[in-house]
N, C-alpha and C. Protein backbone atom coordinates (compact mmCIF):
# COMPACT_ATOMS: atom_id res chain seq x y z
N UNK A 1 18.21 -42.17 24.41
CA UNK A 1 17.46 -42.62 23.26
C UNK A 1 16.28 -41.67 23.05
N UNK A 2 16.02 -41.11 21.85
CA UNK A 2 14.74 -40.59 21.78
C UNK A 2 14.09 -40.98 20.64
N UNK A 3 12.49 -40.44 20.93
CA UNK A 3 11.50 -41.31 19.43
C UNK A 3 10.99 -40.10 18.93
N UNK A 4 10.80 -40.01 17.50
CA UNK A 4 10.32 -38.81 17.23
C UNK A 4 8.74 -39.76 16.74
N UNK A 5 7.62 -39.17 17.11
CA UNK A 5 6.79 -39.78 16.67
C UNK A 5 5.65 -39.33 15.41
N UNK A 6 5.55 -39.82 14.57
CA UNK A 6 5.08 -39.64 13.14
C UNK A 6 3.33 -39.18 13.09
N UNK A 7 2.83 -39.03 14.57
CA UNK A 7 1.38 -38.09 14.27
C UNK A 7 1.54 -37.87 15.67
N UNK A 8 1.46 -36.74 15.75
CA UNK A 8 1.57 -35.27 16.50
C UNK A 8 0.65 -34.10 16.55
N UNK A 9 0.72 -33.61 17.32
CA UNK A 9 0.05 -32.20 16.99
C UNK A 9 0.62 -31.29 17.25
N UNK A 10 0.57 -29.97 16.06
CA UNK A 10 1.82 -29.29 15.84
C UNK A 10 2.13 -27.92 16.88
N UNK A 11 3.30 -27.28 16.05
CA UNK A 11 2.95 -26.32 17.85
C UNK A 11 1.97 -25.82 18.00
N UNK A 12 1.60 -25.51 18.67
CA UNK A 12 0.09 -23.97 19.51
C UNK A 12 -1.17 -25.41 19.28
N UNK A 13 -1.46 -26.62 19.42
CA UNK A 13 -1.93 -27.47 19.62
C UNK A 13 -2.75 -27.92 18.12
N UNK A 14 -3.56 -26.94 17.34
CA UNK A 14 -4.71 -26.65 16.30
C UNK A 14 -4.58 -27.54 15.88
N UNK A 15 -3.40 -28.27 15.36
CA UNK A 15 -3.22 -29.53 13.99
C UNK A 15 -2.49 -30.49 14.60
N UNK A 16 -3.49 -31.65 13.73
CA UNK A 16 -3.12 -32.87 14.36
C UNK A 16 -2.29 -33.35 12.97
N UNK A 17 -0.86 -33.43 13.27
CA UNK A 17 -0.38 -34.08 11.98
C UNK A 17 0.26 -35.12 11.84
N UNK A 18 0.11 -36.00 10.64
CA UNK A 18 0.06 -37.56 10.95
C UNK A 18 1.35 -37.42 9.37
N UNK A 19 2.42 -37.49 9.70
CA UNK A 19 3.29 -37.55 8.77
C UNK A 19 3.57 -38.99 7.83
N UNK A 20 4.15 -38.73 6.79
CA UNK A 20 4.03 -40.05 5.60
C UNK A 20 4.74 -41.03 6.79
N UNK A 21 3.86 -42.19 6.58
CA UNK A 21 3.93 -43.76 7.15
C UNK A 21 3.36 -43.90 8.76
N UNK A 22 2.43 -42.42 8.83
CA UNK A 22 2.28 -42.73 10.35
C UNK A 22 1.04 -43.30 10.14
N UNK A 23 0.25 -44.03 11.24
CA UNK A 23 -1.43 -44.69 11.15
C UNK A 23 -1.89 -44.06 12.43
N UNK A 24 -3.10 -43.91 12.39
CA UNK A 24 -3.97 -43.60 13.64
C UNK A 24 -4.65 -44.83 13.55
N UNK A 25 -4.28 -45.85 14.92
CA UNK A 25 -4.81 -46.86 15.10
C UNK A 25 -5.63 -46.52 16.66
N UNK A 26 -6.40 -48.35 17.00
CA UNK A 26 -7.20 -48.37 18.27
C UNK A 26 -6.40 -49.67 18.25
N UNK A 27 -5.74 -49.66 19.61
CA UNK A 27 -4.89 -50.93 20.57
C UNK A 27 -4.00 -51.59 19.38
N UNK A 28 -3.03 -50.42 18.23
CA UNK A 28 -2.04 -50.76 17.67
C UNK A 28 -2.31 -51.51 16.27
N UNK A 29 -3.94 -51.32 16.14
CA UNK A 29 -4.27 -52.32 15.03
C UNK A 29 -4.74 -51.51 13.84
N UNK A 30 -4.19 -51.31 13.16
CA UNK A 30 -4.79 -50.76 12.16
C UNK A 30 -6.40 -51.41 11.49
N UNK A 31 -7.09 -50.14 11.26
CA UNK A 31 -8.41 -50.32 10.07
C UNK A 31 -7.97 -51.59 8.95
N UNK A 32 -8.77 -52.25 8.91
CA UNK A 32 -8.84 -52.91 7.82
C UNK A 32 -9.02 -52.07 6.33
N UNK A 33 -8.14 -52.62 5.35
CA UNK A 33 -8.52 -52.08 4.23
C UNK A 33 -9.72 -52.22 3.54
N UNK A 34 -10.14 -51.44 2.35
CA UNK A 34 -12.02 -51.33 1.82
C UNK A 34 -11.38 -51.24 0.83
N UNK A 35 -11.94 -52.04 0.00
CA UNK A 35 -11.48 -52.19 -0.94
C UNK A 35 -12.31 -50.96 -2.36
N UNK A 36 -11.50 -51.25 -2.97
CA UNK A 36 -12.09 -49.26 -3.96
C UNK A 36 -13.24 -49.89 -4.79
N UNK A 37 -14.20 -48.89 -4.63
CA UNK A 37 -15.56 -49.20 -5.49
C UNK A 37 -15.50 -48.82 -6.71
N UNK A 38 -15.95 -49.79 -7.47
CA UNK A 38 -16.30 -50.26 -8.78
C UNK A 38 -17.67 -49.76 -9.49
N UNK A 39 -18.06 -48.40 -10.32
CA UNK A 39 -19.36 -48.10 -10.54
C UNK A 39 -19.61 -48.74 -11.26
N UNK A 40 -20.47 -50.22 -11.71
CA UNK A 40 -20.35 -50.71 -13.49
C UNK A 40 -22.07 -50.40 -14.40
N UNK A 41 -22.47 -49.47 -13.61
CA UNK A 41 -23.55 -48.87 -15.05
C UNK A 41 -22.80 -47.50 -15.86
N UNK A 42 -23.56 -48.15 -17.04
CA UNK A 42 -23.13 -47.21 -18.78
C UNK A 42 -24.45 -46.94 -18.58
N UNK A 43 -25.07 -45.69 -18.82
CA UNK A 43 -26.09 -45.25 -19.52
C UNK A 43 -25.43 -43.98 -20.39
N UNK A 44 -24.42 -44.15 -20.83
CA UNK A 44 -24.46 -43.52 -22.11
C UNK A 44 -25.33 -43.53 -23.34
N UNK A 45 -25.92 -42.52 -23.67
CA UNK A 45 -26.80 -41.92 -24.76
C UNK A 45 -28.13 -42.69 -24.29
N UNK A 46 -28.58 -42.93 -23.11
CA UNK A 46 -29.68 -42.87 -22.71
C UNK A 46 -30.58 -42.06 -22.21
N UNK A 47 -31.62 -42.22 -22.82
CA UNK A 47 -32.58 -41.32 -22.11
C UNK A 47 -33.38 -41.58 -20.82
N UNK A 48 -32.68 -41.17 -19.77
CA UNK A 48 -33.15 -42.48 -18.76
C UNK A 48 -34.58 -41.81 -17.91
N UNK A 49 -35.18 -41.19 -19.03
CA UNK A 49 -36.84 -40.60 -18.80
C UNK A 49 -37.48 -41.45 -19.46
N UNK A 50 -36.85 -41.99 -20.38
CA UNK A 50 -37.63 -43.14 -21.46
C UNK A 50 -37.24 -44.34 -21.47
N UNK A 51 -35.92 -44.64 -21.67
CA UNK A 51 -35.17 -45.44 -22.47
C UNK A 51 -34.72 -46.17 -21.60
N UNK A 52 -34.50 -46.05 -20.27
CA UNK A 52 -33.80 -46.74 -19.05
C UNK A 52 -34.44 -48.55 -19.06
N UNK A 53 -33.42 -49.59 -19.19
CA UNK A 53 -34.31 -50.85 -19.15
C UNK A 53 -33.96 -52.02 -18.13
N UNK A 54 -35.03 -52.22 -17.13
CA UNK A 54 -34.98 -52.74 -16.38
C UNK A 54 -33.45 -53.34 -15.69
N UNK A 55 -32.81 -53.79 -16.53
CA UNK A 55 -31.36 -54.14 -16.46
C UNK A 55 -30.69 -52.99 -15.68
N UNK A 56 -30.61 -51.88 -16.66
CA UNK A 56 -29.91 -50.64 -16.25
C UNK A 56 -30.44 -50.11 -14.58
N UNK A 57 -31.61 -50.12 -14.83
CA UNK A 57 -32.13 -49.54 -13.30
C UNK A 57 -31.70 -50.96 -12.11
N UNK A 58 -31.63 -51.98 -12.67
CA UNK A 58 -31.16 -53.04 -11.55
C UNK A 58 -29.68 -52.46 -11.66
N UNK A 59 -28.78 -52.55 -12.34
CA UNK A 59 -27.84 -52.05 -11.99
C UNK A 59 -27.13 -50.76 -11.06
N UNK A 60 -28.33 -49.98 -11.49
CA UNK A 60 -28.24 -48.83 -10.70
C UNK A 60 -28.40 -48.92 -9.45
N UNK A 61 -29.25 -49.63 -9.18
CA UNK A 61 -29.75 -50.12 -7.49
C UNK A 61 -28.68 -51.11 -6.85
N UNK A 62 -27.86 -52.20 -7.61
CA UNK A 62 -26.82 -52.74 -7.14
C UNK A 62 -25.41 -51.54 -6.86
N UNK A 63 -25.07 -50.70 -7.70
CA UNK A 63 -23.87 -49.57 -7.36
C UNK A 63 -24.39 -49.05 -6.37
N UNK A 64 -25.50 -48.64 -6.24
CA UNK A 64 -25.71 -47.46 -4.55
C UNK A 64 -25.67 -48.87 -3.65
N UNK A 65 -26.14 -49.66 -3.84
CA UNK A 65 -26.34 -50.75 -2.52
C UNK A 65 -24.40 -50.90 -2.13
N UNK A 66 -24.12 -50.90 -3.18
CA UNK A 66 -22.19 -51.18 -3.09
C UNK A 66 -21.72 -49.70 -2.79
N UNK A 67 -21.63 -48.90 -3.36
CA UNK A 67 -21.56 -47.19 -2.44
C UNK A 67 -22.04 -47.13 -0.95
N UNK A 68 -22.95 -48.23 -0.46
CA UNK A 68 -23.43 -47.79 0.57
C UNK A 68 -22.54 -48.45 1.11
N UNK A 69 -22.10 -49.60 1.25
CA UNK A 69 -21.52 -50.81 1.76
C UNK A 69 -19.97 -50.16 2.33
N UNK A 70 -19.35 -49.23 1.70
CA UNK A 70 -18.61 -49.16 1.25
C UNK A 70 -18.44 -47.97 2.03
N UNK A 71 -19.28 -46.82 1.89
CA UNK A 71 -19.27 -45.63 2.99
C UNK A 71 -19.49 -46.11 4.35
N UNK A 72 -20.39 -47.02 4.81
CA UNK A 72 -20.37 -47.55 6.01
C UNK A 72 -19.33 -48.57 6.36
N UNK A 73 -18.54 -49.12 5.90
CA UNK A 73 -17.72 -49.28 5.92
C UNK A 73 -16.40 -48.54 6.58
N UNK A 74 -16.19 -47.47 5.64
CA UNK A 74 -15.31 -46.18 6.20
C UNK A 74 -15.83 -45.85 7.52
N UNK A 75 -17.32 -45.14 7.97
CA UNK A 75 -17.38 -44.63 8.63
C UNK A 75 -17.16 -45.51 10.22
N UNK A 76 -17.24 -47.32 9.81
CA UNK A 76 -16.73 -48.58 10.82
C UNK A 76 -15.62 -47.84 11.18
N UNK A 77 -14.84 -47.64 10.58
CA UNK A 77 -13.52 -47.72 10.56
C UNK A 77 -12.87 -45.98 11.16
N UNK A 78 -13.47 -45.32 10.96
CA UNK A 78 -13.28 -43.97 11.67
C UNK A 78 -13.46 -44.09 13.18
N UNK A 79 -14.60 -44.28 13.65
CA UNK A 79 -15.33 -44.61 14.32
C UNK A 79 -14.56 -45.73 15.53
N UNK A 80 -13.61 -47.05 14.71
CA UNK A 80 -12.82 -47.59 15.55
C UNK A 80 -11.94 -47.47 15.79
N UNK A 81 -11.10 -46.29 15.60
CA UNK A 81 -9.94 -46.05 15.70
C UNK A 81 -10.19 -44.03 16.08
N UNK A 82 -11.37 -44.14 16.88
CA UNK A 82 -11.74 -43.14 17.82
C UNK A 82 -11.78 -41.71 16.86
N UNK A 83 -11.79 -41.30 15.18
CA UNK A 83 -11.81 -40.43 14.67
C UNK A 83 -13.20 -40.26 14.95
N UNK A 84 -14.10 -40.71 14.52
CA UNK A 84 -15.59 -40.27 14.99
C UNK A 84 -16.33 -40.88 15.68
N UNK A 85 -17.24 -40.20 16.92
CA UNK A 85 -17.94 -41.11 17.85
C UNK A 85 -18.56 -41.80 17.43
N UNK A 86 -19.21 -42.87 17.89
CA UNK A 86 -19.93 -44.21 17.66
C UNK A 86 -20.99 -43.46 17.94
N UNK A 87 -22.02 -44.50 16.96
CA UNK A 87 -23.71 -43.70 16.65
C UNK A 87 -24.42 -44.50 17.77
């Protein structure tokens, strides 16, 4: 019986390759999925030196707070499944 296994590293060692349907898991479990971020400010034809209104700048501060959520998130998830060391 043999297994060919779907992430490898290729000959002469350099590349680590993870072929279609393989996962790099920690103890067989895959990362949880993150779900895809949503930007929802318009400042179209604003002048946002002048014109920016309170609304808009709250909005703006809710998308980075959700960008942030969202990159730390990923980097959970690298991190548990041993791609990048823990901080």
């Amino acid at each position: 019986m043999s297994y060919n296994s779907k992430i490898y590293m290729a000959q002469g060692g350099d590349d680590l390759v993870v072929a279609e349907g393989g996962k790099i898991t920690d103890d067989g479990t895959q990362a949880s999925h993150i779900e895809d971020l949503a930007v929802t400010t318009d400042l179209t034809g604003v002048d946002t030196a002048t014109d920016m209104t309170a609304a808009q700048a709250a909005q703006i501060e809710a998308d980075l707070a959700a960008t942030q959520a969202k990159l730390n998130a990923i980097l959970a998830a690298l991190e548990g499944v041993g791609i990048l060391a823990a901080s």
